[in-house]
C-alpha atoms as a PDB file:
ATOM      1  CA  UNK A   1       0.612  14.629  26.832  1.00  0.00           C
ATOM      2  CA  UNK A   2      -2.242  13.913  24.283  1.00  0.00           C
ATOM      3  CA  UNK A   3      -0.225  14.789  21.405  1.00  0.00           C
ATOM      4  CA  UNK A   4       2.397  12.520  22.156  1.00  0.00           C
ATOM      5  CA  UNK A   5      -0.027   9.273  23.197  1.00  0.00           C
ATOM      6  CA  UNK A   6      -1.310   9.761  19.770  1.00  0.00           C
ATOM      7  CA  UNK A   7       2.040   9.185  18.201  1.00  0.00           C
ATOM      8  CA  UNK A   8       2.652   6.581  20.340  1.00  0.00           C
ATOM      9  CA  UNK A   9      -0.760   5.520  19.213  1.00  0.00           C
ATOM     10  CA  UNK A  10       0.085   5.641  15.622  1.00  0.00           C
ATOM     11  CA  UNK A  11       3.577   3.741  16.135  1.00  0.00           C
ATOM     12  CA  UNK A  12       2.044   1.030  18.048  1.00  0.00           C
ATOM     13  CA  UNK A  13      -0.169   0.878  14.780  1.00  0.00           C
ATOM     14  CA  UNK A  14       2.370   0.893  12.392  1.00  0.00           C
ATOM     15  CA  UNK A  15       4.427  -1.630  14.532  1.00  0.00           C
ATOM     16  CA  UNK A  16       1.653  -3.962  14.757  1.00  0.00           C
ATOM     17  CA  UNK A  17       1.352  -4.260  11.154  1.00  0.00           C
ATOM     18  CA  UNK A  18       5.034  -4.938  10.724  1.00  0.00           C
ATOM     19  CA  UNK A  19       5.371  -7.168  13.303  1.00  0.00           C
ATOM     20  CA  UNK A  20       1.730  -8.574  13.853  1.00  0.00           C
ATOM     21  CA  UNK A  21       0.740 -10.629  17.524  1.00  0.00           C
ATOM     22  CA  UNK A  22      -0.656 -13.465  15.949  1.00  0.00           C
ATOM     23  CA  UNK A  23       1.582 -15.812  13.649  1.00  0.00           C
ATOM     24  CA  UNK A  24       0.667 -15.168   9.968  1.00  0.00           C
ATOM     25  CA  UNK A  25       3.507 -17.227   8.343  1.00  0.00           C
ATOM     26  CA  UNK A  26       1.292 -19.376   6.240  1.00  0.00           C
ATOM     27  CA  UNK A  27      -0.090 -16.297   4.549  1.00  0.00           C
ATOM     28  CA  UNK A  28       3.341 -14.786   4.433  1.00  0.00           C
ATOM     29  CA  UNK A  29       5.278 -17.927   2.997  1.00  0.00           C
ATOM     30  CA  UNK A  30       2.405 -17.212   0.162  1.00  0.00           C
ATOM     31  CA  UNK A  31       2.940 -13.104  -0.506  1.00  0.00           C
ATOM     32  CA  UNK A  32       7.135 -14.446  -0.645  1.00  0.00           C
ATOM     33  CA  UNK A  33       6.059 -16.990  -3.387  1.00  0.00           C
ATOM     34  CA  UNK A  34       3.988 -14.504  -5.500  1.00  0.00           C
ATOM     35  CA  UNK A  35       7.006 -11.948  -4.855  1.00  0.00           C
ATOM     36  CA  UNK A  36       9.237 -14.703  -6.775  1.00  0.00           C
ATOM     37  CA  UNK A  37       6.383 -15.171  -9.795  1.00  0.00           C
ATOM     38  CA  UNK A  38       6.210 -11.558 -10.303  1.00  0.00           C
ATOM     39  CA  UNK A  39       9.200 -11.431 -11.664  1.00  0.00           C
ATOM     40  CA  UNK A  40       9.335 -15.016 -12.850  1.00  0.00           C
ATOM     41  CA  UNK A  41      11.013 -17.302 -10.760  1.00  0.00           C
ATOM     42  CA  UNK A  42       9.377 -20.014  -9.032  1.00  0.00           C
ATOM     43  CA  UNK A  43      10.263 -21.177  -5.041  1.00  0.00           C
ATOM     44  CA  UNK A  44      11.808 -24.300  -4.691  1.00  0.00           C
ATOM     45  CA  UNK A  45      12.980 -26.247  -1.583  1.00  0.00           C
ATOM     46  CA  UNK A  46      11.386 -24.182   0.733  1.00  0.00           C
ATOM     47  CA  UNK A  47      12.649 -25.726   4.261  1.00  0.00           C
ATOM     48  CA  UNK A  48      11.463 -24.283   7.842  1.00  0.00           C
ATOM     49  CA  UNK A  49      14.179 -24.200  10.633  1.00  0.00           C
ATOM     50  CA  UNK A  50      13.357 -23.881  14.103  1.00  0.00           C
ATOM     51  CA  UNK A  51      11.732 -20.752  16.039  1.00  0.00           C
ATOM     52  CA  UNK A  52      13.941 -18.746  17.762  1.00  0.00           C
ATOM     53  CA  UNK A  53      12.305 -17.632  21.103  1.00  0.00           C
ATOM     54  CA  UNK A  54      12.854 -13.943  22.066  1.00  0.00           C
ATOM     55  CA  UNK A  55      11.511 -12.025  25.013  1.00  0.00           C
ATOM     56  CA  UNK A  56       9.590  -9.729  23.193  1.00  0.00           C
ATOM     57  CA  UNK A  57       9.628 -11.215  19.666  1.00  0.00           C
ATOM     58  CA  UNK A  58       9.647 -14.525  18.068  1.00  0.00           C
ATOM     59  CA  UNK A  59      12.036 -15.096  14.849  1.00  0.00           C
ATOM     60  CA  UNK A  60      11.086 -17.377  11.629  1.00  0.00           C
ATOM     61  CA  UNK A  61      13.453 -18.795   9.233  1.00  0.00           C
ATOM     62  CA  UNK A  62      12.579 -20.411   6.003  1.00  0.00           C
ATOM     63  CA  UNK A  63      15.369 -21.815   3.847  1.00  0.00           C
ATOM     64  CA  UNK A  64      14.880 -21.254   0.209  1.00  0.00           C
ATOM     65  CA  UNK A  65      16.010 -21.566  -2.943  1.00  0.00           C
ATOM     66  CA  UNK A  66      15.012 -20.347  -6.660  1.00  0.00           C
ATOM     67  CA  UNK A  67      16.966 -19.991 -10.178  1.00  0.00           C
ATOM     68  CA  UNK A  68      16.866 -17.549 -12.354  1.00  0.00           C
ATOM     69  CA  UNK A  69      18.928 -14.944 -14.188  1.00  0.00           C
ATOM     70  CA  UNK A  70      20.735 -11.963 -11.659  1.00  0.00           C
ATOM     71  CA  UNK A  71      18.599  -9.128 -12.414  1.00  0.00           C
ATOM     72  CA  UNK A  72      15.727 -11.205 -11.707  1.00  0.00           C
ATOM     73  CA  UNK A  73      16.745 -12.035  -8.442  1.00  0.00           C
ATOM     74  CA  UNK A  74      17.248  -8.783  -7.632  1.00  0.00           C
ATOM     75  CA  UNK A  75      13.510  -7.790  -7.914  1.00  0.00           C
ATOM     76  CA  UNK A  76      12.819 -10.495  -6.038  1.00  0.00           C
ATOM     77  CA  UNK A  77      14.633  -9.661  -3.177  1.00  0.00           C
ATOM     78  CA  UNK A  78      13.383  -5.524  -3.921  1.00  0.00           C
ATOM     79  CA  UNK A  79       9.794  -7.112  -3.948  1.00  0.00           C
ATOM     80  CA  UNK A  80      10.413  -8.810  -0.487  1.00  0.00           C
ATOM     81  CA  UNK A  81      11.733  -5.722   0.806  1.00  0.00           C
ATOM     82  CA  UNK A  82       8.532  -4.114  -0.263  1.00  0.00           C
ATOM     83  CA  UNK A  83       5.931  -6.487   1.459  1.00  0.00           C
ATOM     84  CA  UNK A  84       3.951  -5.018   4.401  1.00  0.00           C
ATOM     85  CA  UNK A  85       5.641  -7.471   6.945  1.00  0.00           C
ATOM     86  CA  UNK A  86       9.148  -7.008   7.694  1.00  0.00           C
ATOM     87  CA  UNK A  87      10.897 -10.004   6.125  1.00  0.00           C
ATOM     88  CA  UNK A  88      14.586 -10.268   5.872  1.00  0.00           C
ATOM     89  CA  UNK A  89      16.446 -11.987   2.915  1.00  0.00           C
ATOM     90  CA  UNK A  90      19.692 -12.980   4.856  1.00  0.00           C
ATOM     91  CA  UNK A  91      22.810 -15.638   3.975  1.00  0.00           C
ATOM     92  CA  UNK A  92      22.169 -15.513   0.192  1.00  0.00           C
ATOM     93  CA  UNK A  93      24.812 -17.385  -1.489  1.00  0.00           C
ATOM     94  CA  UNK A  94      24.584 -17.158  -5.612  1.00  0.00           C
ATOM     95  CA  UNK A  95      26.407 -20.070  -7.767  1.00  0.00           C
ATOM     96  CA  UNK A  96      26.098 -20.518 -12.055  1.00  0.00           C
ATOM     97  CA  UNK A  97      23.308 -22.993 -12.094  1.00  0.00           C
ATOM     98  CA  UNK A  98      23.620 -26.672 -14.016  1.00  0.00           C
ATOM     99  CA  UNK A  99      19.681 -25.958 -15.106  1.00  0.00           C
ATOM    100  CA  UNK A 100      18.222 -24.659 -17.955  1.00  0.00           C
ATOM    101  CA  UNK A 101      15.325 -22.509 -17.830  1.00  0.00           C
ATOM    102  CA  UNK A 102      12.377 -22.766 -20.696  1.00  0.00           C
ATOM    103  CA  UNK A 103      12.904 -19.021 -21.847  1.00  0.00           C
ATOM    104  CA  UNK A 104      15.897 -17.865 -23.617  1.00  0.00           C
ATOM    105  CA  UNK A 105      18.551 -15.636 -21.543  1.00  0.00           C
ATOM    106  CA  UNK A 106      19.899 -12.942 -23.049  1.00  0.00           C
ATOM    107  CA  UNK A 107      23.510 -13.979 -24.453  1.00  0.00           C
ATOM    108  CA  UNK A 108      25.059 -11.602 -21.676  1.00  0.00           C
ATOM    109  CA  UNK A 109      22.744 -12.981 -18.753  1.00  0.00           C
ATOM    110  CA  UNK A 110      23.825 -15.957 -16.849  1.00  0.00           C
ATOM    111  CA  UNK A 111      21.086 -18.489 -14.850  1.00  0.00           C
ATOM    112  CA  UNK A 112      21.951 -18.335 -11.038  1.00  0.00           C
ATOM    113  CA  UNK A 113      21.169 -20.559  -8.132  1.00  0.00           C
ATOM    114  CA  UNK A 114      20.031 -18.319  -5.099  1.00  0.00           C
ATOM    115  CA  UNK A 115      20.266 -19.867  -2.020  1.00  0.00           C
ATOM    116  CA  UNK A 116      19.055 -17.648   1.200  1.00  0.00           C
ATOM    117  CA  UNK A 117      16.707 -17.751   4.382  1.00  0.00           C
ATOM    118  CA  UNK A 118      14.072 -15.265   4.876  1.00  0.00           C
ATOM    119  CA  UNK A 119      13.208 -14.271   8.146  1.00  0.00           C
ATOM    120  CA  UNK A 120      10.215 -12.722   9.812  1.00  0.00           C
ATOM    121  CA  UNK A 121       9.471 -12.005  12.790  1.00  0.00           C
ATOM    122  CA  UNK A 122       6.334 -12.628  15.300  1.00  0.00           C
ATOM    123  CA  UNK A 123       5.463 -10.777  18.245  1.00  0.00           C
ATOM    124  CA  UNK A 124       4.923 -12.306  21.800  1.00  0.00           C
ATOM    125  CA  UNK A 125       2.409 -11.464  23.655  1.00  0.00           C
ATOM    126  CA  UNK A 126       1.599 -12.305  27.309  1.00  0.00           C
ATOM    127  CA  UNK A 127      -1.181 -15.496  27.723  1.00  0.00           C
ATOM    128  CA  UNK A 128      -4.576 -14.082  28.503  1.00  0.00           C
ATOM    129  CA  UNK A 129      -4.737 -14.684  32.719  1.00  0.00           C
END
């Protein structure tokens, strides 16, 4: 019985850092922007949409958007995928972008509009009685 309340233990410690009980979005809004200017790409028309309300968890959405060449893109979403919160890319929709960026493209890579919502989520707890 010991051995397994210290897993438990350890999963309700690795579970709280994924999915923290206090809401952290400011902060996270930030580690999503430096994710973008890692690989060069800047946020742009960052728009919240409501809170969805779960029993146990609460989700955020963020519409965003950013332009920038494919491959770029890509390690934006990988470094995302790599932050210590679980955030979700979802709904991205890529179109050839009307922009030009100040760096020179490669002749064989083409600038992209990304549009997508991230989503994060926030875990309820009960009020303190």
């Amino acid at each position: 019985i010991k051995a397994e309340g210290q897993r438990f233990r350890r999963d309700l410690s690795v579970m709280r850092q994924l999915v923290p009980t206090r809401n952290e979005v400011p902060a996270l809004l930030e580690q999503v922007s430096t994710a973008a200017r890692r690989v060069g790409l800047d946020l742009g028309d960052v728009q919240p949409e409501p809170v969805v309300q779960g029993a146990h968890f609460d989700v955020h959405r963020y519409r965003i958007g950013l332009a920038g060449d494919y491959h770029a893109i890509a390690r934006f979403l990988t470094n995302v995928g790599s932050l210590t919160r679980i955030v979700a890319p979802i709904n991205l929709q890529l179109s050839p972008s009307q922009k030009t960026l100040p760096r020179v493209l490669p002749r064989d890579h083409r600038l992209l509009e990304a549009r997508l919502q991230i989503q994060t989520y926030v875990a309820r707890t009960a009020a303190p009685q």
